[in-house]
N, C-alpha and C. Protein backbone atom coordinates (compact mmCIF):
# COMPACT_ATOMS: atom_id res chain seq x y z
N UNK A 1 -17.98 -88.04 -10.56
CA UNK A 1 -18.95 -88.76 -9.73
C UNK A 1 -18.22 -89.84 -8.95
N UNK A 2 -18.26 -89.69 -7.40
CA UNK A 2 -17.88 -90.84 -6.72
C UNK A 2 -18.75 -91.89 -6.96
N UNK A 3 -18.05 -93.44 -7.05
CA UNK A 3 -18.34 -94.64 -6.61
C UNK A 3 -18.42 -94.69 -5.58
N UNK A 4 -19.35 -95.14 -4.78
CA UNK A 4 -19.27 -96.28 -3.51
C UNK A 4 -19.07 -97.78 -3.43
N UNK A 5 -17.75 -97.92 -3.73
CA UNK A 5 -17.66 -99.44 -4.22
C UNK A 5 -18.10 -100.05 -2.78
N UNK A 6 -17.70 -99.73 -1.51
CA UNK A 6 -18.22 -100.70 -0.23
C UNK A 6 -19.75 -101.24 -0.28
N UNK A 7 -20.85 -100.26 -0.63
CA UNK A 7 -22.20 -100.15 -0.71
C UNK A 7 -22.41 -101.32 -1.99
N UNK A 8 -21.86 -100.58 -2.97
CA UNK A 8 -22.01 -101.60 -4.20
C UNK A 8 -21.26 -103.33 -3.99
N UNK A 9 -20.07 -103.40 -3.38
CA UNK A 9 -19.87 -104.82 -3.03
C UNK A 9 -21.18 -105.53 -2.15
N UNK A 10 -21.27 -104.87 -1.14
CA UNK A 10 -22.81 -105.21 -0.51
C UNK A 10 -23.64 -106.08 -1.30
N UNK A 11 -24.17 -105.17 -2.00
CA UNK A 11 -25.69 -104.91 -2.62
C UNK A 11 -25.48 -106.06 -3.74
N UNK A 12 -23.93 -106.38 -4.48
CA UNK A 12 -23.83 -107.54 -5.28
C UNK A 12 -23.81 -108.52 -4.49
N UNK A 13 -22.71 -108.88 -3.25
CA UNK A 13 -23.06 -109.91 -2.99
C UNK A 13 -24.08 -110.33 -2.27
N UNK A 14 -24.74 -109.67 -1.51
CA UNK A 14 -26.21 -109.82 -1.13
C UNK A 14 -27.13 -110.48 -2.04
N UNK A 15 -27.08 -109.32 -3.41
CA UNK A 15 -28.33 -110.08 -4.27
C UNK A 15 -27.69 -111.59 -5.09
N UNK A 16 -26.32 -112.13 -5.22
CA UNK A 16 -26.06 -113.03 -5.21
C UNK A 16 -26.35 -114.33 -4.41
N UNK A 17 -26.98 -113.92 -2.97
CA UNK A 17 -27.01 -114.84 -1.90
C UNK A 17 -26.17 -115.55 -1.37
N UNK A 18 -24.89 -114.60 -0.97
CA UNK A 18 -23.17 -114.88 -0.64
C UNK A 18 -23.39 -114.10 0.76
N UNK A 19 -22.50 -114.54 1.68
CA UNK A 19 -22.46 -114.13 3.19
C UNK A 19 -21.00 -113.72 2.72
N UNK A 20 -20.40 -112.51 3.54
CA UNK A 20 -18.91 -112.77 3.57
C UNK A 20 -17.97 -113.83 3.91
N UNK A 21 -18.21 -114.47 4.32
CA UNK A 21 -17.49 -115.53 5.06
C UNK A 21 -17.47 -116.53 3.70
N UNK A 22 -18.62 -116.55 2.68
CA UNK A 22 -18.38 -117.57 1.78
C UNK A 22 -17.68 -116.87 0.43
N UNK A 23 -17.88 -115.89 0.48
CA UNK A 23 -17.14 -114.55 -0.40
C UNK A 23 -15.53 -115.06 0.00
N UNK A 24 -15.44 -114.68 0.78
CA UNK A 24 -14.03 -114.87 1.38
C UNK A 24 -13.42 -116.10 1.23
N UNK A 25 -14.54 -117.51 0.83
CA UNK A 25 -13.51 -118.44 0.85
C UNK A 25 -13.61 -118.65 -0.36
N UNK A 26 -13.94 -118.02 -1.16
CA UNK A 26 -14.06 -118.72 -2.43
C UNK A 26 -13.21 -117.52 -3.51
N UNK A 27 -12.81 -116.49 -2.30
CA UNK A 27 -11.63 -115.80 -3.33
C UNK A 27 -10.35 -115.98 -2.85
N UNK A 28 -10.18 -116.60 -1.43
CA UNK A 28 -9.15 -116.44 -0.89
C UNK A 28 -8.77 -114.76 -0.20
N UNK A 29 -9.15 -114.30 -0.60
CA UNK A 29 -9.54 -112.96 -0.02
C UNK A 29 -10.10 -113.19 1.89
N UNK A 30 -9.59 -112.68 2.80
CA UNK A 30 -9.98 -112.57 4.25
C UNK A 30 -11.04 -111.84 4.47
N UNK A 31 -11.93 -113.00 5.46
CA UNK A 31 -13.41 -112.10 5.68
C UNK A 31 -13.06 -110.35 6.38
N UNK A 32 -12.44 -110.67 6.67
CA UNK A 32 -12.13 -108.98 7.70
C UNK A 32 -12.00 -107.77 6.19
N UNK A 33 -10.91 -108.42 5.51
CA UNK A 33 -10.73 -107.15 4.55
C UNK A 33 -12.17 -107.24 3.55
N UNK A 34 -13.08 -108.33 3.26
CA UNK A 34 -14.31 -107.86 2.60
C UNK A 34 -15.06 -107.11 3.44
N UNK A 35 -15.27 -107.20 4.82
CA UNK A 35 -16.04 -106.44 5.54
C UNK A 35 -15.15 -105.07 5.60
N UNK A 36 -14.26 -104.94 5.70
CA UNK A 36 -13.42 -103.42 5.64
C UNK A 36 -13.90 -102.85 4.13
N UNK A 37 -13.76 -103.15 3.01
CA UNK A 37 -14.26 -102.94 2.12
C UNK A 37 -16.08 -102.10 2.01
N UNK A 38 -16.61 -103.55 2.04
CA UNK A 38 -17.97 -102.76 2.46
C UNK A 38 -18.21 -101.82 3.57
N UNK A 39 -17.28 -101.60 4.83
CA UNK A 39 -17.41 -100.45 5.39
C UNK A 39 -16.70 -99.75 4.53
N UNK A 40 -16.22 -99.43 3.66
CA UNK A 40 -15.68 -98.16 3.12
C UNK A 40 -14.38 -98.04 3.56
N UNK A 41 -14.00 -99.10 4.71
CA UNK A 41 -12.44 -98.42 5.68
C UNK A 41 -11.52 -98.74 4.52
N UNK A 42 -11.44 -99.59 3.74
CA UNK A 42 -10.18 -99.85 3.05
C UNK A 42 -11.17 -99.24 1.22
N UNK A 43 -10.02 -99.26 0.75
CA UNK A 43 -10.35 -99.04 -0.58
C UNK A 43 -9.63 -100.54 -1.64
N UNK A 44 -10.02 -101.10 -1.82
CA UNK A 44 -9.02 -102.34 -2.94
C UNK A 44 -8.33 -101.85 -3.98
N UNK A 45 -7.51 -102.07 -4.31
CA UNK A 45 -6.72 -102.34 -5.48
C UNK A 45 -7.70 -102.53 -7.06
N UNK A 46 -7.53 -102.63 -8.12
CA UNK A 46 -8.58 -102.79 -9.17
C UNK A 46 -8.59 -104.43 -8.85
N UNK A 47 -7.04 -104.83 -8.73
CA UNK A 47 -6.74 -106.39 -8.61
C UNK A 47 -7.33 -107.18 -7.47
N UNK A 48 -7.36 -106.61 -6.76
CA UNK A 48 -7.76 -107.45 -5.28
C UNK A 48 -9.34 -107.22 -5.49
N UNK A 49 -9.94 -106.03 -6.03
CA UNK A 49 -11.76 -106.11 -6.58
C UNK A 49 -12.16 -107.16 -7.43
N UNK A 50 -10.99 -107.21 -8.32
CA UNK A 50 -11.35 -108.04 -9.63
C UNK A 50 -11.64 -109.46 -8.69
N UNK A 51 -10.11 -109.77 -8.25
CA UNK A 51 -10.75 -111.05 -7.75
C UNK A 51 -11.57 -111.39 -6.75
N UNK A 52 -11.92 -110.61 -5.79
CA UNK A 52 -13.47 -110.80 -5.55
C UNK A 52 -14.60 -110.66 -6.34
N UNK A 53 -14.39 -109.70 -7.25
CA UNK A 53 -15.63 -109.91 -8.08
C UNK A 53 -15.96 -111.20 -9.00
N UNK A 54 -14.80 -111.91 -9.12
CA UNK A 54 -14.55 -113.01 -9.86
C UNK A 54 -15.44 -114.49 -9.24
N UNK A 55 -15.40 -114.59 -7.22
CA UNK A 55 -15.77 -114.97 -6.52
C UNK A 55 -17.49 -115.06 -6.42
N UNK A 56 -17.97 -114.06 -7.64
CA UNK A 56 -19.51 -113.41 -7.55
C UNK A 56 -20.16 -114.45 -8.11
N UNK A 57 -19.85 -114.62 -9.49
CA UNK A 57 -19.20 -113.98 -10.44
C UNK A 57 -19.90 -112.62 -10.78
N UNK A 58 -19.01 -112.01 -11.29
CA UNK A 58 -19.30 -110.57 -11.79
C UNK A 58 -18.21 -109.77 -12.26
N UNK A 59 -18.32 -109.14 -13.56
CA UNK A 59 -17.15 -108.54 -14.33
C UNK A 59 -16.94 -107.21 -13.57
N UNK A 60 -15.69 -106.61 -13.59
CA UNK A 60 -15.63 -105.51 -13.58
C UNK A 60 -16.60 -103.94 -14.27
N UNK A 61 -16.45 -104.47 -15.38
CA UNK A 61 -17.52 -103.29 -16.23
C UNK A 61 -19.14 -103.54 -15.61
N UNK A 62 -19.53 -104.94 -15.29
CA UNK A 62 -21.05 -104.74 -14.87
C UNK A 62 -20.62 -104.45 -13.41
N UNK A 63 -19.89 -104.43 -12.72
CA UNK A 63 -19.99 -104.06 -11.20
C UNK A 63 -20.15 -102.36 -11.20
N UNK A 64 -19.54 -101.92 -12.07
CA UNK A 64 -19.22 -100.19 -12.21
C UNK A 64 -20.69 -99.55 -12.67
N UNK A 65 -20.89 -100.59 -14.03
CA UNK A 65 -21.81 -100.06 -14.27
C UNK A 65 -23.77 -100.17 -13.88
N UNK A 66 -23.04 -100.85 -12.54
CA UNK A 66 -24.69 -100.95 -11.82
C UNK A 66 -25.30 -99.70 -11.40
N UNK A 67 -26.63 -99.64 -11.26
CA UNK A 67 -27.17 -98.17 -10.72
C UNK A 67 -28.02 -98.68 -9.77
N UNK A 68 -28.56 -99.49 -9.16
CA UNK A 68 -29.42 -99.68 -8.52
C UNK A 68 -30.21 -98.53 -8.16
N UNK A 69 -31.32 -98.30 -7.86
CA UNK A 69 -32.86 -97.28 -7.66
C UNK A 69 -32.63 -98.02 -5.92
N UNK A 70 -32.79 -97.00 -4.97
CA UNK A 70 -33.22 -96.98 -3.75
C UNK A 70 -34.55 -97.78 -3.79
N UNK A 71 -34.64 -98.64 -3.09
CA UNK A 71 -35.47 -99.45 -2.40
C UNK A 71 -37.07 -98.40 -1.91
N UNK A 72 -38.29 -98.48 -2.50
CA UNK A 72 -39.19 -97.42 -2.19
C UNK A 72 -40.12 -97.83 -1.09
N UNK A 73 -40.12 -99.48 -1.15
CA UNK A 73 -40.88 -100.25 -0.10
C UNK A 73 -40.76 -99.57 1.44
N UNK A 74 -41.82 -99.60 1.89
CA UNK A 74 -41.92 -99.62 3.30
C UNK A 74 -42.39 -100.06 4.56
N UNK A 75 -42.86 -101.34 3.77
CA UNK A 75 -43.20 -102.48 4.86
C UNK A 75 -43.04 -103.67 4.44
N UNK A 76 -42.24 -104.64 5.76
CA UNK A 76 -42.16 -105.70 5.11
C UNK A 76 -42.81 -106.86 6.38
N UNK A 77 -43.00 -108.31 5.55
CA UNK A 77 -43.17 -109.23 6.04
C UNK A 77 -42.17 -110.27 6.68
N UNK A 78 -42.40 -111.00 7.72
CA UNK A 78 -41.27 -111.49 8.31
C UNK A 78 -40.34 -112.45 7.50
N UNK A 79 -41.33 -113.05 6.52
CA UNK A 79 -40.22 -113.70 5.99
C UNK A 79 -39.24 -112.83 4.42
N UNK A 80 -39.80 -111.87 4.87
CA UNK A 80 -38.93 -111.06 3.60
C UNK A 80 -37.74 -110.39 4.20
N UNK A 81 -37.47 -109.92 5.20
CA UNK A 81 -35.90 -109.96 5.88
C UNK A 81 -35.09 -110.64 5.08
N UNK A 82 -34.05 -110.05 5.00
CA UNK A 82 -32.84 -110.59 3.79
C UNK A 82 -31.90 -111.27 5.36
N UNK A 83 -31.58 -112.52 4.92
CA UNK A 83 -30.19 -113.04 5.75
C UNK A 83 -28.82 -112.68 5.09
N UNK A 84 -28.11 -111.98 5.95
CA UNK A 84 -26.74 -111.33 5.83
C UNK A 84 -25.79 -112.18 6.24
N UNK A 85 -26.25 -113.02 7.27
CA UNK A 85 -25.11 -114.07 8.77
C UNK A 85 -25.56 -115.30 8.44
N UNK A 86 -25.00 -116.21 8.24
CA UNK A 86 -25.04 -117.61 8.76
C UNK A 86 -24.32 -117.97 9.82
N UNK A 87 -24.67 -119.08 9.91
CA UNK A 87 -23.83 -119.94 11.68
C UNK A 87 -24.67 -119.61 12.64
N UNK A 88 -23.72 -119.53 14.09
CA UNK A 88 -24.51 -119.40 14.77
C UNK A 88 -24.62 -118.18 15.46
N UNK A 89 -24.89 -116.99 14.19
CA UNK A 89 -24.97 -115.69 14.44
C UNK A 89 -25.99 -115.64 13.61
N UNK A 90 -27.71 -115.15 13.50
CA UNK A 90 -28.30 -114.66 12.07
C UNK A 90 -28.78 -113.53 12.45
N UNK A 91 -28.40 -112.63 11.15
CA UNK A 91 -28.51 -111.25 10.89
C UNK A 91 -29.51 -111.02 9.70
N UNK A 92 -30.58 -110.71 10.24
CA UNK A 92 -31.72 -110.46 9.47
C UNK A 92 -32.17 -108.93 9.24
N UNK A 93 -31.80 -108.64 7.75
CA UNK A 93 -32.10 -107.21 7.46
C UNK A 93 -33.28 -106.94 6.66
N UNK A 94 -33.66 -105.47 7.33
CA UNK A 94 -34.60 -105.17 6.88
C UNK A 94 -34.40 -104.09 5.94
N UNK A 95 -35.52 -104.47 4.62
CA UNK A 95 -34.98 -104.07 3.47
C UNK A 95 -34.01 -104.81 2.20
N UNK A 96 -33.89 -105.06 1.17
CA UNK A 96 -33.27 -105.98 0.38
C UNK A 96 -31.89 -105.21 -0.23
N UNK A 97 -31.75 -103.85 -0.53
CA UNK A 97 -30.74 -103.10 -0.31
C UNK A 97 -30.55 -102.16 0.29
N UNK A 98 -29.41 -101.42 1.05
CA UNK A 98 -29.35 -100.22 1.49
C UNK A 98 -28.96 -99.29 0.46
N UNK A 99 -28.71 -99.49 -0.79
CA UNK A 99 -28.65 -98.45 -1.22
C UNK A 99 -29.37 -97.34 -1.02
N UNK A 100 -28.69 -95.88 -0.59
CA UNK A 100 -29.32 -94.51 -0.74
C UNK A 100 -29.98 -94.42 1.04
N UNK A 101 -29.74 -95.78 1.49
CA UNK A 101 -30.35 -95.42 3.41
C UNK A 101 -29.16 -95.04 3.98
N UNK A 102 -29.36 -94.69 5.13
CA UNK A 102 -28.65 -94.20 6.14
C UNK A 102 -28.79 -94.63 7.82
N UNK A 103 -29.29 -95.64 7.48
CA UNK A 103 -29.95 -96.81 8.62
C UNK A 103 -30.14 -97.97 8.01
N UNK A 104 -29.45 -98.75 8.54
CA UNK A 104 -29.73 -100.40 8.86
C UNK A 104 -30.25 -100.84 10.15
N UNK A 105 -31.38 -101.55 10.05
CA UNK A 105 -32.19 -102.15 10.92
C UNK A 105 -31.97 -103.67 10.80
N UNK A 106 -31.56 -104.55 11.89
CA UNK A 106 -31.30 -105.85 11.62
C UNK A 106 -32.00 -106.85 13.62
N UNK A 107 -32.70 -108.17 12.73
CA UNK A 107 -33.22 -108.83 13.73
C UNK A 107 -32.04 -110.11 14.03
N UNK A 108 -31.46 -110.06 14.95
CA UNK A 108 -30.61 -110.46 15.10
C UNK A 108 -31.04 -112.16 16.28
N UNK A 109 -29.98 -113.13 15.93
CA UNK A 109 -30.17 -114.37 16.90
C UNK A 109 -29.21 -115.04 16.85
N UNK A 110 -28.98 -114.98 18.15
CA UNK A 110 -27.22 -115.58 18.60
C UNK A 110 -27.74 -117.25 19.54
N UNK A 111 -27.29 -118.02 18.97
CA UNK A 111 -27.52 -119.58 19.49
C UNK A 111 -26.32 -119.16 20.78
N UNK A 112 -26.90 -119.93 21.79
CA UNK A 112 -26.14 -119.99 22.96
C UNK A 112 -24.61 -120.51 22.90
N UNK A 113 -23.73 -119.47 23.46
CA UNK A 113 -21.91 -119.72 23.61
C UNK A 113 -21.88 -118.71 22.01
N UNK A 114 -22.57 -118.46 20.91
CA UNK A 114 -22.23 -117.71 19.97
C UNK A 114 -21.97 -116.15 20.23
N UNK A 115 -20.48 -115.72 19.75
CA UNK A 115 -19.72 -114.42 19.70
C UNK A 115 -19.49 -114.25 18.53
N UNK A 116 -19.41 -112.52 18.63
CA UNK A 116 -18.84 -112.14 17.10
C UNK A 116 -17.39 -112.16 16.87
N UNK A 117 -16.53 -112.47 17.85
CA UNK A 117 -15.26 -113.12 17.61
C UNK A 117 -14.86 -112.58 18.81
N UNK A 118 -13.21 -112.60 18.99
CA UNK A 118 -12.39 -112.82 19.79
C UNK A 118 -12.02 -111.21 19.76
N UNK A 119 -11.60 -111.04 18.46
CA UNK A 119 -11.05 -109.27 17.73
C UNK A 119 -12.64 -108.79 18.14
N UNK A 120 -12.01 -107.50 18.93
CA UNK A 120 -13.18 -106.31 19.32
C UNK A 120 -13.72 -105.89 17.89
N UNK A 121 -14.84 -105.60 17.10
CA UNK A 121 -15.21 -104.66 15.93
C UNK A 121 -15.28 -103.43 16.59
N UNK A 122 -14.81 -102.87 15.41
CA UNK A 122 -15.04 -101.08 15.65
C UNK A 122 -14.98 -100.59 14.30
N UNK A 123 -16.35 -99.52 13.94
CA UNK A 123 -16.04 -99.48 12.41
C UNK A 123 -16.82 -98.02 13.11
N UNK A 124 -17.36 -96.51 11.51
CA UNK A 124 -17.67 -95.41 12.25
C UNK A 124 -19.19 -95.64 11.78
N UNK A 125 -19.89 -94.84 13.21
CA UNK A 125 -21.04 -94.58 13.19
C UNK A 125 -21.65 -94.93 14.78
N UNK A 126 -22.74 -94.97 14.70
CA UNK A 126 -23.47 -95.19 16.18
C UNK A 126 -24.43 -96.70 15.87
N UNK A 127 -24.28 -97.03 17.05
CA UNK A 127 -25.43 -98.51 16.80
C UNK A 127 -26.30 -98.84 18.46
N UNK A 128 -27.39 -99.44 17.85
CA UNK A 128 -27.87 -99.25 19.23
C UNK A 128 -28.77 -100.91 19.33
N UNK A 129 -29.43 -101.42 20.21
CA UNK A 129 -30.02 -102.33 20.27
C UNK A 129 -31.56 -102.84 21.78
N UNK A 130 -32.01 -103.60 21.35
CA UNK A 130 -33.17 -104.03 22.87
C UNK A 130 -33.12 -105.15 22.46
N UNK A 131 -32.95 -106.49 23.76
CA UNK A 131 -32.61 -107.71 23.74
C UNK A 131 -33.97 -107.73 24.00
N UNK A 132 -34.47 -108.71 23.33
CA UNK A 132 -36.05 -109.17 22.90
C UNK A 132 -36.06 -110.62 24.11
N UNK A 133 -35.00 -111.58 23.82
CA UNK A 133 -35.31 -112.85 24.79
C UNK A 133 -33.73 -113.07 25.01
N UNK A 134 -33.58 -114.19 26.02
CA UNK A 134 -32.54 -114.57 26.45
C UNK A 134 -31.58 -113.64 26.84
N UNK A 135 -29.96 -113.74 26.67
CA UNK A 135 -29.13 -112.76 27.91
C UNK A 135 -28.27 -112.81 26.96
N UNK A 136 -27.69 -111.61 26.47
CA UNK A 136 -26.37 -111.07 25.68
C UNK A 136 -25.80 -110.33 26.60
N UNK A 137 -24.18 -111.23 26.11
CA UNK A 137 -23.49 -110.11 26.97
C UNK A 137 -22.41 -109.33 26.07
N UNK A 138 -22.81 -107.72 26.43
CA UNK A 138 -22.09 -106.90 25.81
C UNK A 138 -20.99 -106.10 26.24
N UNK A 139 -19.86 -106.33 25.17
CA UNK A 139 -18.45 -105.24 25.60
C UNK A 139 -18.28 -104.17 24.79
N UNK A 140 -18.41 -103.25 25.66
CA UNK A 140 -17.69 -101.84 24.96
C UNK A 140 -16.53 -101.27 25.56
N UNK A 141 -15.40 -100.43 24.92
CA UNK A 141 -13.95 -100.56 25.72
C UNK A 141 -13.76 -101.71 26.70
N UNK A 142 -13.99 -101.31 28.15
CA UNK A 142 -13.04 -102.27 28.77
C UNK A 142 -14.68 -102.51 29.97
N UNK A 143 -15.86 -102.13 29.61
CA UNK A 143 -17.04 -102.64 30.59
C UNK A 143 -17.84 -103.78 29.42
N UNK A 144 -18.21 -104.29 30.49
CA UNK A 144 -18.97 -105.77 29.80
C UNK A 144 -20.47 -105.75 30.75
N UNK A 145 -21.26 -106.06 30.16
CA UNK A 145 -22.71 -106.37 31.10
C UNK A 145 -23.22 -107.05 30.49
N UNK A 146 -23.93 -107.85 31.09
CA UNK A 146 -25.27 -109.14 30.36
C UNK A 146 -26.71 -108.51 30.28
N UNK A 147 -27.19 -108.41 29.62
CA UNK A 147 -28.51 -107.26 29.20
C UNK A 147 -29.48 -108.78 29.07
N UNK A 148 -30.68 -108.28 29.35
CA UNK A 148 -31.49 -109.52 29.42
C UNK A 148 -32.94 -108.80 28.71
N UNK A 149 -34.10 -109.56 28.50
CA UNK A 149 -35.31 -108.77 27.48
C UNK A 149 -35.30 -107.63 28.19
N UNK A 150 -35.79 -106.72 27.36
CA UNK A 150 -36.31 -105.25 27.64
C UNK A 150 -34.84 -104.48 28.28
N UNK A 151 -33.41 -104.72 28.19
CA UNK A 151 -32.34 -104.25 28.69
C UNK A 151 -32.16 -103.45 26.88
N UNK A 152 -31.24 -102.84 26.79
CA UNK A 152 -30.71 -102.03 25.74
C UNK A 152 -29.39 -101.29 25.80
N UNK A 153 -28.76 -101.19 24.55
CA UNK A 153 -27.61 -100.62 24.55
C UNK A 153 -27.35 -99.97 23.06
N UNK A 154 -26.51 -98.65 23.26
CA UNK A 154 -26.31 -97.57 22.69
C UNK A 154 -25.16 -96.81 22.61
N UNK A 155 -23.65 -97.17 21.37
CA UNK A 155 -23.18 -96.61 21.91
C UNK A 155 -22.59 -96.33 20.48
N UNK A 156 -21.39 -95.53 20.24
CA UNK A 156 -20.62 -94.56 19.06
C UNK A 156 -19.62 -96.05 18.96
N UNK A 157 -20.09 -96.33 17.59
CA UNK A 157 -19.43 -97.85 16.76
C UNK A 157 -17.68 -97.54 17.00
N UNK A 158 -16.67 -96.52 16.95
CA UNK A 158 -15.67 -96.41 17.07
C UNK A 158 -15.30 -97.25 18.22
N UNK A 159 -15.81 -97.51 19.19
CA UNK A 159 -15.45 -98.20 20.38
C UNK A 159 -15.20 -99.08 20.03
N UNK A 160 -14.11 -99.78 20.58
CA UNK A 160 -14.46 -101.67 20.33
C UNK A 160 -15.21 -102.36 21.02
N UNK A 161 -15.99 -102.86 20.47
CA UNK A 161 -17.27 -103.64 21.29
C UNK A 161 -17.45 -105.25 20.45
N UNK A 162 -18.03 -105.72 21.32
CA UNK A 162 -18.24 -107.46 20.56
C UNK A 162 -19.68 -108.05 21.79
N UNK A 163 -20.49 -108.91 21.07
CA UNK A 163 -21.56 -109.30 21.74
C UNK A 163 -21.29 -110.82 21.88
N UNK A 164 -22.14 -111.20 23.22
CA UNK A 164 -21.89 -113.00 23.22
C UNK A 164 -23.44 -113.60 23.68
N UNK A 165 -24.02 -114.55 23.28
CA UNK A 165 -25.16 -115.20 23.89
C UNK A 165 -24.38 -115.61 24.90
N UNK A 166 -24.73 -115.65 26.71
CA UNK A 166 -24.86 -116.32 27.48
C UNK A 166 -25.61 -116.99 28.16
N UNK A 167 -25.74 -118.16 28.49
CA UNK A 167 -27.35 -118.55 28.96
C UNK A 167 -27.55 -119.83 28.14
N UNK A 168 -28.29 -120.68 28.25
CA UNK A 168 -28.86 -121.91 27.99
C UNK A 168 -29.59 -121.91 26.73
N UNK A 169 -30.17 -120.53 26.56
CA UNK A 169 -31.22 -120.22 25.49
C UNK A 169 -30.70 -119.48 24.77
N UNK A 170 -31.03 -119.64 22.76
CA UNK A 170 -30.70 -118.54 21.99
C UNK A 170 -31.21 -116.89 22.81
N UNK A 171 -30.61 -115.97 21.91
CA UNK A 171 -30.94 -114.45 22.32
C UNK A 171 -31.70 -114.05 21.07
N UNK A 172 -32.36 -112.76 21.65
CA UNK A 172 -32.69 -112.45 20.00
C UNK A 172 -32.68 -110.74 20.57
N UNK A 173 -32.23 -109.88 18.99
CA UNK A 173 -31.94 -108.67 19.54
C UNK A 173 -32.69 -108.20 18.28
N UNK A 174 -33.27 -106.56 18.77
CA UNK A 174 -33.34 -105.97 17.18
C UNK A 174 -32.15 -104.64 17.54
N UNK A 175 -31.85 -104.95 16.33
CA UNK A 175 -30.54 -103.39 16.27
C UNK A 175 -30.82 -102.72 15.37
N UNK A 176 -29.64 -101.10 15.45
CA UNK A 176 -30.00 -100.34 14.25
C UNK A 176 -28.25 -99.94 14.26
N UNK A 177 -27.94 -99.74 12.86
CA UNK A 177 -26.89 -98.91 13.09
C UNK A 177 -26.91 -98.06 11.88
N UNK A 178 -25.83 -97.12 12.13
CA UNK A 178 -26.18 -95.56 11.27
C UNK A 178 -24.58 -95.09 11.24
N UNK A 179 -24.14 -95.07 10.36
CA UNK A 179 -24.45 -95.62 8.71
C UNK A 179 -24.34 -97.23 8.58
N UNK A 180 -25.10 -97.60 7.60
CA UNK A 180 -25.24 -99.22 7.41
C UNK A 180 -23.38 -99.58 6.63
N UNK A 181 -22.99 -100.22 7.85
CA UNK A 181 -21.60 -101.00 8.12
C UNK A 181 -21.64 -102.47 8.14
N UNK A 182 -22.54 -103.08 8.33
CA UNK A 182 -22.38 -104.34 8.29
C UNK A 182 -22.59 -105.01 6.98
């Protein structure tokens, strides 16, 4: 029986109420390689798991031996969105785990001048989005456009792409991506 340790790092530090970024500083561990992780791109070491799991806290034997049950709910209320992002990026998911989905749905709000960094992301799958208010501007390969409400974008996650609020006013987006990577 395969593990999905990426899914299962998730789903612990999620229900811990840990962002990567605070994961990361509190193992010394780099936010990039926990997010490579939970995408599945890298695999860890037992050693380099341990000590993130250490960061949880959480032992090795209870990390393995979690089973979590797929999530059966199918409607939720606004304030039941799980926060994934802090700063001035928030990533609001819908649903409390992905275990067993194959879609992530997330309400997204970028405070004005906020980017997802400098480094293009590119991880596999497709992701798509509709800018609800204010003006994001989006790069995929080497085209960039500012999408404004009711604008949308859709494209195969392998690309390198990165989003920016431009404009005076937060943005707010809803996205989906397939398979849940973030």
């Amino acid at each position: 029986m395969s593990v999905d340790v990426g899914e299962r790092l998730r789903f612990v530090r999620t229900r811990h109420g840990l962002s990567q970024r605070v994961l990361a500083k509190r193992t010394g561990v780099t936010n990039s390689t926990i997010s490579l992780i939970e995408a599945n791109r890298v695999n860890p070491s037992v050693g380099a798991l341990k000590r993130i799991l250490d960061g949880i806290p959480i032992g090795l034997a209870e990390f393995f031996a979690l089973a979590p049950e797929p999530e059966r709910k199918a409607f939720y209320a606004a304030d039941e969105l799980v926060e994934i992002g802090k700063g001035p990026i928030s990533y609001r998911q819908v649903g409390q785990t992905l275990f067993g989905r194959s879609l992530q749905l997330l309400r997204e709000r970028y405070e004005p001048g906020a980017d997802t960094g400098r480094v293009a992301l590119s991880h596999d799958g497709e992701e798509g989005g509709i800018v609800l208010s204010g003006r994001l501007e989006v790069s995929v390969d080497d085209a960039r456009r500012i999408l404004g409400p009711g604008d949308a974008y859709l494209f195969e996650s392998r690309r390198p792409h990165r989003f920016r609020c431009v404009g005076p006013s937060p943005c707010e987006v809803v996205s989906a991506c397939t398979p849940p990577t973030f």
